[in-house]
PDB file of N, CA and C in Angstrom:
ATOM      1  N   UNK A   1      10.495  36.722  -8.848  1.00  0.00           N
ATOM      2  CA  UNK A   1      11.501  36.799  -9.880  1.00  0.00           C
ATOM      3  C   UNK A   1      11.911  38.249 -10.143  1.00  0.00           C
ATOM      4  N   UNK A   2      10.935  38.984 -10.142  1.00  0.00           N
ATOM      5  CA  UNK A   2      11.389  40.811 -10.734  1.00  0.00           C
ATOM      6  C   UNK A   2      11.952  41.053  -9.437  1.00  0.00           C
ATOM      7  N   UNK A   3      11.975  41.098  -8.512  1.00  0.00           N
ATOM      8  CA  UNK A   3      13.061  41.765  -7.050  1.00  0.00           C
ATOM      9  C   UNK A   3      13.983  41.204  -7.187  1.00  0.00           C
ATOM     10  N   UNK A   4      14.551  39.950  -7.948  1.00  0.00           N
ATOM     11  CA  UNK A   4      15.630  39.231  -7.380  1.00  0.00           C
ATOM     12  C   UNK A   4      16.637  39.861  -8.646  1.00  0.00           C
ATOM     13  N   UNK A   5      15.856  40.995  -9.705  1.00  0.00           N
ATOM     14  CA  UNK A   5      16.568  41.906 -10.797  1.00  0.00           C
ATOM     15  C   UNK A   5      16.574  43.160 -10.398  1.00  0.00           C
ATOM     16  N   UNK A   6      17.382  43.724 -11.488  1.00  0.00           N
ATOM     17  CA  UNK A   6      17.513  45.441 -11.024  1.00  0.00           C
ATOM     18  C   UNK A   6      16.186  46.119 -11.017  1.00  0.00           C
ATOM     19  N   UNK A   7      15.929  46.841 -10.578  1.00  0.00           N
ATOM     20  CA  UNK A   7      14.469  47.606 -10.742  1.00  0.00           C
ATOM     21  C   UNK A   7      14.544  48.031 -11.938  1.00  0.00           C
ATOM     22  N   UNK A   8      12.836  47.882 -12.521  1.00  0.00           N
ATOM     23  CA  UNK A   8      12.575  47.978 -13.920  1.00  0.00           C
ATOM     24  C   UNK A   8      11.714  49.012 -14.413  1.00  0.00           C
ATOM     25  N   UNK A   9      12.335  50.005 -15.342  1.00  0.00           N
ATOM     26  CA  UNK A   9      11.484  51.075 -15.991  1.00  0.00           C
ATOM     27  C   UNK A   9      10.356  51.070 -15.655  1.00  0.00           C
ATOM     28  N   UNK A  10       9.996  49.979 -16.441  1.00  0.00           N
ATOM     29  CA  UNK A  10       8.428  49.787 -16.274  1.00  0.00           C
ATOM     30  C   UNK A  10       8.035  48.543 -15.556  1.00  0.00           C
ATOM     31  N   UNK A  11       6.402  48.685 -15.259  1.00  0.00           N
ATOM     32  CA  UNK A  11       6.062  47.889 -15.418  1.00  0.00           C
ATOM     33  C   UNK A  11       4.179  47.377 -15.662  1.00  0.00           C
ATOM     34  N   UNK A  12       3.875  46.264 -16.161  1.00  0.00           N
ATOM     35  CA  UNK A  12       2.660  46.650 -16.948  1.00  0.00           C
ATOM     36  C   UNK A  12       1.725  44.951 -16.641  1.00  0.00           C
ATOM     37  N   UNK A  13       1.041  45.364 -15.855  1.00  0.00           N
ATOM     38  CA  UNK A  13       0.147  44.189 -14.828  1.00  0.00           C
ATOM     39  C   UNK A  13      -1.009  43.696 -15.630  1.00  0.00           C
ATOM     40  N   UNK A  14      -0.821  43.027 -15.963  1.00  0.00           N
ATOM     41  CA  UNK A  14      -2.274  42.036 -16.712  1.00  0.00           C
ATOM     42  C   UNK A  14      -3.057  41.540 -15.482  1.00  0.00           C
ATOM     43  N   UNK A  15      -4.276  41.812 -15.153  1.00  0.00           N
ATOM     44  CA  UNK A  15      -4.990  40.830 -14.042  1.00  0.00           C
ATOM     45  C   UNK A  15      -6.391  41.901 -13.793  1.00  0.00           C
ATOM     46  N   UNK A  16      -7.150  40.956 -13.551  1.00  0.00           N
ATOM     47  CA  UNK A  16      -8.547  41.341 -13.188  1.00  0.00           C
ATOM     48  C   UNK A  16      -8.904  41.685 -11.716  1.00  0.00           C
ATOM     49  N   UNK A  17      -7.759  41.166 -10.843  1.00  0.00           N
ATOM     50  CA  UNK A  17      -7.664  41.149  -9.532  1.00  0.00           C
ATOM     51  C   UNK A  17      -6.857  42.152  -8.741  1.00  0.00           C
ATOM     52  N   UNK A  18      -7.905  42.991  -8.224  1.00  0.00           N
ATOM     53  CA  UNK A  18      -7.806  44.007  -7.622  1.00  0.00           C
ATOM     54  C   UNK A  18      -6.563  44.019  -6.767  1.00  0.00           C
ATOM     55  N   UNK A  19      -6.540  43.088  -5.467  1.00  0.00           N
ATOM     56  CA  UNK A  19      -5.825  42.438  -4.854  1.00  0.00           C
ATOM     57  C   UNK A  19      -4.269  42.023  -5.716  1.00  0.00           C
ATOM     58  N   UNK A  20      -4.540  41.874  -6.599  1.00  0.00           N
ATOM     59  CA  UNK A  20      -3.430  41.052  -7.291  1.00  0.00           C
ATOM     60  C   UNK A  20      -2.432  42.116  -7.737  1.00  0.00           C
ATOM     61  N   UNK A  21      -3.297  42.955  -8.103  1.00  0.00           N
ATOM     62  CA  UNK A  21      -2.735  44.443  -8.429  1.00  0.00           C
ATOM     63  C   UNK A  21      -1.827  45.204  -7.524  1.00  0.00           C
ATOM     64  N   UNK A  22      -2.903  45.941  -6.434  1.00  0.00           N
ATOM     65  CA  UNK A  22      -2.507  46.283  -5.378  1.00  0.00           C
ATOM     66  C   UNK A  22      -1.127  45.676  -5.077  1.00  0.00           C
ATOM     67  N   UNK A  23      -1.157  44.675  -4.792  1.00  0.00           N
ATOM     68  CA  UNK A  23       0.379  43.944  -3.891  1.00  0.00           C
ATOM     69  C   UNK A  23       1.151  44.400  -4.995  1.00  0.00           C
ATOM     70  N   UNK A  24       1.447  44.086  -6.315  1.00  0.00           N
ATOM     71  CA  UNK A  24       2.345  44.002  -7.223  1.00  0.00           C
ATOM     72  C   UNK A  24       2.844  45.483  -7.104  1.00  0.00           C
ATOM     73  N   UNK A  25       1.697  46.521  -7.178  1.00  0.00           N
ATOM     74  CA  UNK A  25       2.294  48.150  -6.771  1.00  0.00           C
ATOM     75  C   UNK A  25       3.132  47.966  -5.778  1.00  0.00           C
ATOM     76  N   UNK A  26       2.585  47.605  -4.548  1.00  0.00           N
ATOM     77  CA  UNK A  26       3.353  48.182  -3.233  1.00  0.00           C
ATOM     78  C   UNK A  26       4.724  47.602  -2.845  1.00  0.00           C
ATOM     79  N   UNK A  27       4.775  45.850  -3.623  1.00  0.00           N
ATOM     80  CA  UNK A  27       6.150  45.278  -3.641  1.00  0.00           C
ATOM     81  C   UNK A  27       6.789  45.463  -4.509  1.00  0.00           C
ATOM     82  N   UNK A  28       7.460  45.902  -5.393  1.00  0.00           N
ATOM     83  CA  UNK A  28       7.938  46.084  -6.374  1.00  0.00           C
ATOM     84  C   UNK A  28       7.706  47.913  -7.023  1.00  0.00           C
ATOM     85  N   UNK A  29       9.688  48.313  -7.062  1.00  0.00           N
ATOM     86  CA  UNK A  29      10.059  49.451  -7.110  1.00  0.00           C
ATOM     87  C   UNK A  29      10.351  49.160  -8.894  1.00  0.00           C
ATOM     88  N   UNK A  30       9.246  50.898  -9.509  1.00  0.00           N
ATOM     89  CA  UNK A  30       9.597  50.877 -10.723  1.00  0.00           C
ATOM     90  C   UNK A  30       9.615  52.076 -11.121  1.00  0.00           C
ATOM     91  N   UNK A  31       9.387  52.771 -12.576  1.00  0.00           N
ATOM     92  CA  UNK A  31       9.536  53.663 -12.984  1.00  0.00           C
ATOM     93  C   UNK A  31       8.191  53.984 -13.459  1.00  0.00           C
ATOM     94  N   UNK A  32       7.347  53.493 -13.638  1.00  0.00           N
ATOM     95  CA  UNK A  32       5.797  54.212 -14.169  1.00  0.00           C
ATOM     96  C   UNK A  32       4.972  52.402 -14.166  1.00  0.00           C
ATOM     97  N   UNK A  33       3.836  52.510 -14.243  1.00  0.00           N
ATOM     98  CA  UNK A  33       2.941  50.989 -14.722  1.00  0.00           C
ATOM     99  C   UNK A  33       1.906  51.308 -15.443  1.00  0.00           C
ATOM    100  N   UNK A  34       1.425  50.412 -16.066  1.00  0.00           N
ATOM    101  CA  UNK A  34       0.216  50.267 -16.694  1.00  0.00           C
ATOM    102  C   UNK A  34      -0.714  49.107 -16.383  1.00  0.00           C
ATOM    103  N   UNK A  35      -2.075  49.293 -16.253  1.00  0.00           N
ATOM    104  CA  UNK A  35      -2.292  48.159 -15.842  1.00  0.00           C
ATOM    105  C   UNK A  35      -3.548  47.654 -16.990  1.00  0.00           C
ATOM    106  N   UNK A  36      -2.910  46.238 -17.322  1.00  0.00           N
ATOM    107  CA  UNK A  36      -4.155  45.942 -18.599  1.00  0.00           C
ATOM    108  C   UNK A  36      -3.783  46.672 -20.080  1.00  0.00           C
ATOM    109  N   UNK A  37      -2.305  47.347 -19.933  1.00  0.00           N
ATOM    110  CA  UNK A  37      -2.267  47.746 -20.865  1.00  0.00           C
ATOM    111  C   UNK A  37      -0.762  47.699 -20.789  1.00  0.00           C
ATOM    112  N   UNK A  38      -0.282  48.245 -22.127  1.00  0.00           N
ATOM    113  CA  UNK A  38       1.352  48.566 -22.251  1.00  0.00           C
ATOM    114  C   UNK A  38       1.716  49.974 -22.618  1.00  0.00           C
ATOM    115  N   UNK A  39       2.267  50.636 -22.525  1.00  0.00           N
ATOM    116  CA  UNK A  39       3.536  51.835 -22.861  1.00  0.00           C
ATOM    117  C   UNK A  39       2.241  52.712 -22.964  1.00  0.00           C
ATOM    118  N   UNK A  40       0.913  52.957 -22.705  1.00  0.00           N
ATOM    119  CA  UNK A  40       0.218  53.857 -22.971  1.00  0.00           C
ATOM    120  C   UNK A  40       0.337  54.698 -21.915  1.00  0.00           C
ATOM    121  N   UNK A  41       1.062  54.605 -21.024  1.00  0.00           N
ATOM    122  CA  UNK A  41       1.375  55.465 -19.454  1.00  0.00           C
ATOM    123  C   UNK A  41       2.123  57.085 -20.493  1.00  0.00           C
ATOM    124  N   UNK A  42       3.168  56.188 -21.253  1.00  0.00           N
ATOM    125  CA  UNK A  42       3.886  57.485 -21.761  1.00  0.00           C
ATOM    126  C   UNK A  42       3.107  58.277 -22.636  1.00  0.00           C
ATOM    127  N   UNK A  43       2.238  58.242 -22.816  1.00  0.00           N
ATOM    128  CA  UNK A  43       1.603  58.959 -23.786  1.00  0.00           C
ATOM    129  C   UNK A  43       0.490  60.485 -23.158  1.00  0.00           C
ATOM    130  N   UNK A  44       0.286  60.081 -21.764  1.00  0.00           N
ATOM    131  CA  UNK A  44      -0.264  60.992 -21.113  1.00  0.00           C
ATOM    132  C   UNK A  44       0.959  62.217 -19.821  1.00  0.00           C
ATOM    133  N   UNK A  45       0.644  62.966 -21.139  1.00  0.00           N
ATOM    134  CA  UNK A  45       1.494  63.820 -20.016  1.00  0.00           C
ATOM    135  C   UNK A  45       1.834  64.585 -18.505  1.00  0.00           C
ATOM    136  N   UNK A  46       0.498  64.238 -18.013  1.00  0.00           N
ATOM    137  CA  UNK A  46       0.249  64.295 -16.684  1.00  0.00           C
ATOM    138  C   UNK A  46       0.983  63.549 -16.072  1.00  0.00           C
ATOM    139  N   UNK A  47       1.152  62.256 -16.479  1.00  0.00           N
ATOM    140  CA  UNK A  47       1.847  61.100 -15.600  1.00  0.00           C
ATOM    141  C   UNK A  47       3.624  61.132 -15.849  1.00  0.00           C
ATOM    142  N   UNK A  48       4.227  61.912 -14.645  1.00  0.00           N
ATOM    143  CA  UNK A  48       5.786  61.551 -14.722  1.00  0.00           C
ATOM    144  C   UNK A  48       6.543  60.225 -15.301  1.00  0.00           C
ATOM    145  N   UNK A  49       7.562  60.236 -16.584  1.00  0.00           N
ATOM    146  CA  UNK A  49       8.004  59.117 -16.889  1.00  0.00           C
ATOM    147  C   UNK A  49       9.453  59.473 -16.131  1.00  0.00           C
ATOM    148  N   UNK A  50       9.837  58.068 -16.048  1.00  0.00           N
ATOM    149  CA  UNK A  50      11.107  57.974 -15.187  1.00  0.00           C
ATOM    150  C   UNK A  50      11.398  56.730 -14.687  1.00  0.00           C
ATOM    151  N   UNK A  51      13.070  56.647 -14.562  1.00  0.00           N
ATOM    152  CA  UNK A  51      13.058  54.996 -13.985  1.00  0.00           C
ATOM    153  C   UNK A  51      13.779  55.073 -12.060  1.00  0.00           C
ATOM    154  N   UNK A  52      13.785  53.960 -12.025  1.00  0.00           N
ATOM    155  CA  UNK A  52      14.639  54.117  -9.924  1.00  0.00           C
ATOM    156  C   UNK A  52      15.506  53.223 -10.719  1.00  0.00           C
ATOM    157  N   UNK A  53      16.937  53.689  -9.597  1.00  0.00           N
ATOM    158  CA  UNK A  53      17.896  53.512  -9.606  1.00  0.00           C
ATOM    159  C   UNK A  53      18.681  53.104 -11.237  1.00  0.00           C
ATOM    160  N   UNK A  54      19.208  51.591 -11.315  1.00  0.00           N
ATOM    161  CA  UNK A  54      19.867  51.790 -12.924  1.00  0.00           C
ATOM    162  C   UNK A  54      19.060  52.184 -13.743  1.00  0.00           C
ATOM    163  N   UNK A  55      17.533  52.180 -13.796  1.00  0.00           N
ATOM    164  CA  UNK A  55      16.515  52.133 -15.063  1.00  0.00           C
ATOM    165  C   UNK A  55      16.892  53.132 -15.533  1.00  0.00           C
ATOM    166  N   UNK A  56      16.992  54.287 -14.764  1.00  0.00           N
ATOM    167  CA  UNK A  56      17.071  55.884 -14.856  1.00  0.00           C
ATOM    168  C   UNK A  56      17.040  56.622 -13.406  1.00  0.00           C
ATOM    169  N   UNK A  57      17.103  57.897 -13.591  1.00  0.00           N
ATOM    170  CA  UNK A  57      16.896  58.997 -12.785  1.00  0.00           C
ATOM    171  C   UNK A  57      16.158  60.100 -12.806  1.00  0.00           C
ATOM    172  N   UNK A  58      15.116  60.518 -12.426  1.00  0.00           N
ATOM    173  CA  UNK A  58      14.344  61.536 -12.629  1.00  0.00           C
ATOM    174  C   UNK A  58      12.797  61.064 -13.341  1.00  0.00           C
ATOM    175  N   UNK A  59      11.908  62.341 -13.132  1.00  0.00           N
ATOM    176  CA  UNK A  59      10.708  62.193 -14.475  1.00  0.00           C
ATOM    177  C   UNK A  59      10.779  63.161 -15.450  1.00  0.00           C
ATOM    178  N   UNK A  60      10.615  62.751 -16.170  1.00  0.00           N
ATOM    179  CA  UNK A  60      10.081  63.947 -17.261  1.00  0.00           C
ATOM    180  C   UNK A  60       8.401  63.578 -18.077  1.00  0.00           C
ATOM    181  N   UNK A  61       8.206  64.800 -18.407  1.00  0.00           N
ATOM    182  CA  UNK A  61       6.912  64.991 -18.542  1.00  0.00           C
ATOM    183  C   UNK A  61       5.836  66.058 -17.602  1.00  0.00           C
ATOM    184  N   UNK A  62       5.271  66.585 -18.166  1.00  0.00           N
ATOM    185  CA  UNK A  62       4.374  67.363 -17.209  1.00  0.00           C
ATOM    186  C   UNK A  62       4.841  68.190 -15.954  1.00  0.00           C
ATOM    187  N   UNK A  63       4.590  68.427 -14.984  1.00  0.00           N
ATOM    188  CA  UNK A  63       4.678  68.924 -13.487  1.00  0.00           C
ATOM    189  C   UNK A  63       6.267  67.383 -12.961  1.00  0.00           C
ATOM    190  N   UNK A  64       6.238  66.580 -13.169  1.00  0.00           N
ATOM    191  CA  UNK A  64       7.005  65.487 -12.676  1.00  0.00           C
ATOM    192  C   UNK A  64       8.452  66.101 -13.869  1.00  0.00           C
ATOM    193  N   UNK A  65       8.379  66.171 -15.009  1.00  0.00           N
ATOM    194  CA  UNK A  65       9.386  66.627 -15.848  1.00  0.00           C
ATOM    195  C   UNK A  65      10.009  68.086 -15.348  1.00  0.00           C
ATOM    196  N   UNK A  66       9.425  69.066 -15.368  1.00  0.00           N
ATOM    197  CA  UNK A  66       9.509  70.434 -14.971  1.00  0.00           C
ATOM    198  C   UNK A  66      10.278  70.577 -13.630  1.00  0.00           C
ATOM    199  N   UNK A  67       9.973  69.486 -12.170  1.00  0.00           N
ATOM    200  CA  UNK A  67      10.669  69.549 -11.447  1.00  0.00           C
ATOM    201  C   UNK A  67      11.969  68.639 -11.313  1.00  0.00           C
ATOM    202  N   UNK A  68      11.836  67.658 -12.275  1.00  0.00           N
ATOM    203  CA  UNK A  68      13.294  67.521 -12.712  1.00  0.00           C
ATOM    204  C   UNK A  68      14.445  67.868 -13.047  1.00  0.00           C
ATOM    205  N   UNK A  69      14.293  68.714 -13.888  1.00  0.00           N
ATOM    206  CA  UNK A  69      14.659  70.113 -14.559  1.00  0.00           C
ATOM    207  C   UNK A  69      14.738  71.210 -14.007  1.00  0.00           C
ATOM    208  N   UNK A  70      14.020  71.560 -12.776  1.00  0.00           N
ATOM    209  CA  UNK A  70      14.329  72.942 -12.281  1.00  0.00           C
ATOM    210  C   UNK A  70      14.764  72.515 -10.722  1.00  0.00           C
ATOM    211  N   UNK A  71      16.065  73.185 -10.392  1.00  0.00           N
ATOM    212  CA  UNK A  71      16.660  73.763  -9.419  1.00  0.00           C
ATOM    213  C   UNK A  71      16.063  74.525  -8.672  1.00  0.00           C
ATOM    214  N   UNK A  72      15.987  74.303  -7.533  1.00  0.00           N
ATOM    215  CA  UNK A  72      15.258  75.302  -6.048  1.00  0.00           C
ATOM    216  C   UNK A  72      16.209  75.534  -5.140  1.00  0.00           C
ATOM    217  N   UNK A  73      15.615  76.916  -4.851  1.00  0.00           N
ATOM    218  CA  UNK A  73      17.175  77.948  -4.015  1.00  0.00           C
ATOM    219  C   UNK A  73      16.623  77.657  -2.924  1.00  0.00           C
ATOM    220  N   UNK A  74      16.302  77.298  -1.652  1.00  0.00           N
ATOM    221  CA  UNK A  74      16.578  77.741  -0.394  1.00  0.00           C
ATOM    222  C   UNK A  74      17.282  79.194  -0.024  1.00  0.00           C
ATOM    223  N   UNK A  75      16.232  79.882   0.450  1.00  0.00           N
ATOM    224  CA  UNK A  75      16.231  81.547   0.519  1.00  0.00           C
ATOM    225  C   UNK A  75      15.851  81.887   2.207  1.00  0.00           C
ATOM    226  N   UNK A  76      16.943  82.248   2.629  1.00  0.00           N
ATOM    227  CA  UNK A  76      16.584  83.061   3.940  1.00  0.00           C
ATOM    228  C   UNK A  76      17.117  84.307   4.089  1.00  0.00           C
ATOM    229  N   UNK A  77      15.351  85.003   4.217  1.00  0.00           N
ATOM    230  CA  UNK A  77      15.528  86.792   4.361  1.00  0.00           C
ATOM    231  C   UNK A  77      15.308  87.073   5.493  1.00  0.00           C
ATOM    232  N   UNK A  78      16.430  87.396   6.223  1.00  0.00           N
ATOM    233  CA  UNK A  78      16.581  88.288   7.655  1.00  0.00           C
ATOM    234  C   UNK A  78      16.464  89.444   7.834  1.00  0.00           C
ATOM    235  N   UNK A  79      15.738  90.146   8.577  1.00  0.00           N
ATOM    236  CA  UNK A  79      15.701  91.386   8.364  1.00  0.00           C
ATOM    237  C   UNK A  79      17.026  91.829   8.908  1.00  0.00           C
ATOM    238  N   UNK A  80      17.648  93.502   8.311  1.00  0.00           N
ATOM    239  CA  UNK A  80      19.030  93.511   9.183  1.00  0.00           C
ATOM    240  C   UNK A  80      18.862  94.416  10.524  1.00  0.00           C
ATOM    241  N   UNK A  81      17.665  94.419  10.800  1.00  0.00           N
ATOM    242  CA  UNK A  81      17.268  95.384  12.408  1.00  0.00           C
ATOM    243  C   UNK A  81      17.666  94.595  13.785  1.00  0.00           C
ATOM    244  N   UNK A  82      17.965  95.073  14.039  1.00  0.00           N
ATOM    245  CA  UNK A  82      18.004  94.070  15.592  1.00  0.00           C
ATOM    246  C   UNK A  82      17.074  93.303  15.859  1.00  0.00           C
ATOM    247  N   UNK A  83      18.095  92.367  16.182  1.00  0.00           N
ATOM    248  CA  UNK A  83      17.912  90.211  16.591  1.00  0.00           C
ATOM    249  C   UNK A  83      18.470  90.044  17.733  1.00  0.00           C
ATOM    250  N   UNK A  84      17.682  89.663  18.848  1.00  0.00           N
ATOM    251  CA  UNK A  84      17.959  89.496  20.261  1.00  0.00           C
ATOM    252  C   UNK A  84      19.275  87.779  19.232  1.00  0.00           C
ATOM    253  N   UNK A  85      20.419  87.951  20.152  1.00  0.00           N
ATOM    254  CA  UNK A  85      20.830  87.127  20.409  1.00  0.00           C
ATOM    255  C   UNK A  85      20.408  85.546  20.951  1.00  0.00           C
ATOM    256  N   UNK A  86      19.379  85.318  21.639  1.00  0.00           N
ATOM    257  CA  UNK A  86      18.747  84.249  22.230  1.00  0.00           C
ATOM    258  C   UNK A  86      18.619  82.993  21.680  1.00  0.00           C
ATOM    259  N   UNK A  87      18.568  83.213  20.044  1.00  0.00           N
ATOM    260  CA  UNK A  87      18.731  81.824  19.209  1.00  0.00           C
ATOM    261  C   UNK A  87      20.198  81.123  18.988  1.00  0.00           C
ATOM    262  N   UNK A  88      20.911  82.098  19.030  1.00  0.00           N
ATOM    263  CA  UNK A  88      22.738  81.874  18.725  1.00  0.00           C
ATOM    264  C   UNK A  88      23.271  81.074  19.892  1.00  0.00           C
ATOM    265  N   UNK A  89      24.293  80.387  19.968  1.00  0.00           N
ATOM    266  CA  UNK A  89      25.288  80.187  21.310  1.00  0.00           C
ATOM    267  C   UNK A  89      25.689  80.858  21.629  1.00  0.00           C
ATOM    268  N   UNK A  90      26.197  80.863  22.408  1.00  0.00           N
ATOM    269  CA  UNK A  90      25.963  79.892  23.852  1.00  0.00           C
ATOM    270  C   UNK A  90      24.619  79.614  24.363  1.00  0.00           C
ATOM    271  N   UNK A  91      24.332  78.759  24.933  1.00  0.00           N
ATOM    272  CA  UNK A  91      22.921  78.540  25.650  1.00  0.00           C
ATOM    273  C   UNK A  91      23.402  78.687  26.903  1.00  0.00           C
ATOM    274  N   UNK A  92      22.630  79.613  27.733  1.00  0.00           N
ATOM    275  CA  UNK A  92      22.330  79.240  29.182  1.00  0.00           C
ATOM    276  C   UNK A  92      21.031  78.381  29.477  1.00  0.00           C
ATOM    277  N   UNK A  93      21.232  79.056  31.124  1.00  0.00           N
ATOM    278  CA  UNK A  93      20.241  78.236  31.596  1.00  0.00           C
ATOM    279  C   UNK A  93      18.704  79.087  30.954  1.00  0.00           C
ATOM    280  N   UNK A  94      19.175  80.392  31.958  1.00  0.00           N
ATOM    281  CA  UNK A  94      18.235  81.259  31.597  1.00  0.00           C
ATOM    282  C   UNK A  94      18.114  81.409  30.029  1.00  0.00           C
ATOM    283  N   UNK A  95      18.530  81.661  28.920  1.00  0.00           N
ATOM    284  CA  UNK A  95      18.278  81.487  27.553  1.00  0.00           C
ATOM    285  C   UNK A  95      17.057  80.357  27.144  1.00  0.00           C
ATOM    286  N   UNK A  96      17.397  79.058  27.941  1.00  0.00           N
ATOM    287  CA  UNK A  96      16.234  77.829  27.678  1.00  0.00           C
ATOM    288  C   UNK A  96      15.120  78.582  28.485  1.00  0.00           C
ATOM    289  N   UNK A  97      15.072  79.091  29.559  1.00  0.00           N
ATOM    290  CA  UNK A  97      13.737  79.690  30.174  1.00  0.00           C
ATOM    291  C   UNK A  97      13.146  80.640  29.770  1.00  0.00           C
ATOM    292  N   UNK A  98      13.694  81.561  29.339  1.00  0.00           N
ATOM    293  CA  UNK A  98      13.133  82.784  28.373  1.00  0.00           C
ATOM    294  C   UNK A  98      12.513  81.936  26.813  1.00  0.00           C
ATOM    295  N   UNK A  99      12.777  81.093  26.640  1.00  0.00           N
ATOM    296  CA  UNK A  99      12.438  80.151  25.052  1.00  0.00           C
ATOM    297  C   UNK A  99      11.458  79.719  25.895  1.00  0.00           C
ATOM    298  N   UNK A 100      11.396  78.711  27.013  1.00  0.00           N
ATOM    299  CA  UNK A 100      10.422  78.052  27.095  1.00  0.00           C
ATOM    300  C   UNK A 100       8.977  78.810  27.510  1.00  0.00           C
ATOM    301  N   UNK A 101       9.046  80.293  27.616  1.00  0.00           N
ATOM    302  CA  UNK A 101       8.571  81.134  28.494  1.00  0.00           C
ATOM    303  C   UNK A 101       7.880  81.506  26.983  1.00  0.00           C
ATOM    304  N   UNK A 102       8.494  81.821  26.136  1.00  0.00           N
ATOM    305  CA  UNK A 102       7.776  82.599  24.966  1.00  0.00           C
ATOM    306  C   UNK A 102       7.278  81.472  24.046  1.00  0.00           C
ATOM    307  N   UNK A 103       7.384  80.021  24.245  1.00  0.00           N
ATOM    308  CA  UNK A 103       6.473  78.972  23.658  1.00  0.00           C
ATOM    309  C   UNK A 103       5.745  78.514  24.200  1.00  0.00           C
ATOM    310  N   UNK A 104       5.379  79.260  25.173  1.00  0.00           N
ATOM    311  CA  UNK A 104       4.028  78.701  26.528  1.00  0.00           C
ATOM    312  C   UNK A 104       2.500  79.055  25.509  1.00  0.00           C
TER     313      UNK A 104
END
């Protein structure tokens, strides 16, 4: 019944069965669980809150909140000294043999 709905914020597993558990995690896409219990997930800030797809987007809270919230640059520092050409195009032949020569 819950797959055949939108994915749900939460969700919060009553059962003694290990097994019973397990599957319910691995089939079913959500936003945080509890198990044996209710809404006490949000209360620990270690644990990212957040929903998939309509529930929501993102976590917040803790380390899971923080990278929600923060933007990461992709940074490439080249030195500006001379750079053999060999990585750029054109490829030759010889270009692939000199590469394959210095990954031996």
């Amino acid at each position: 019944m819950v797959k055949q709905k939108p994915k749900p914020l939460s969700c919060y597993i009553y059962s003694t069965s290990r097994w019973e558990i397990s599957k319910i995690l691995k089939e079913i896409s959500f936003g945080g669980a509890a198990m044996n219990h209710s809404i006490m997930q949000l209360t620990n800030i270690e644990l990212p809150f957040g929903g998939v797809g309509f529930s929501g987007m993102g976590s917040y809270h803790g380390k899971g909140g923080l990278n929600t919230i923060t933007h990461y640059k992709s940074i490439l520092d080249k030195p500006s000294w001379i750079e053999p050409n060999i990585k750029y195009p054109s490829y030759s032949i010889l270009k692939l043999k000199i590469v394959k020569w210095l990954f031996k």
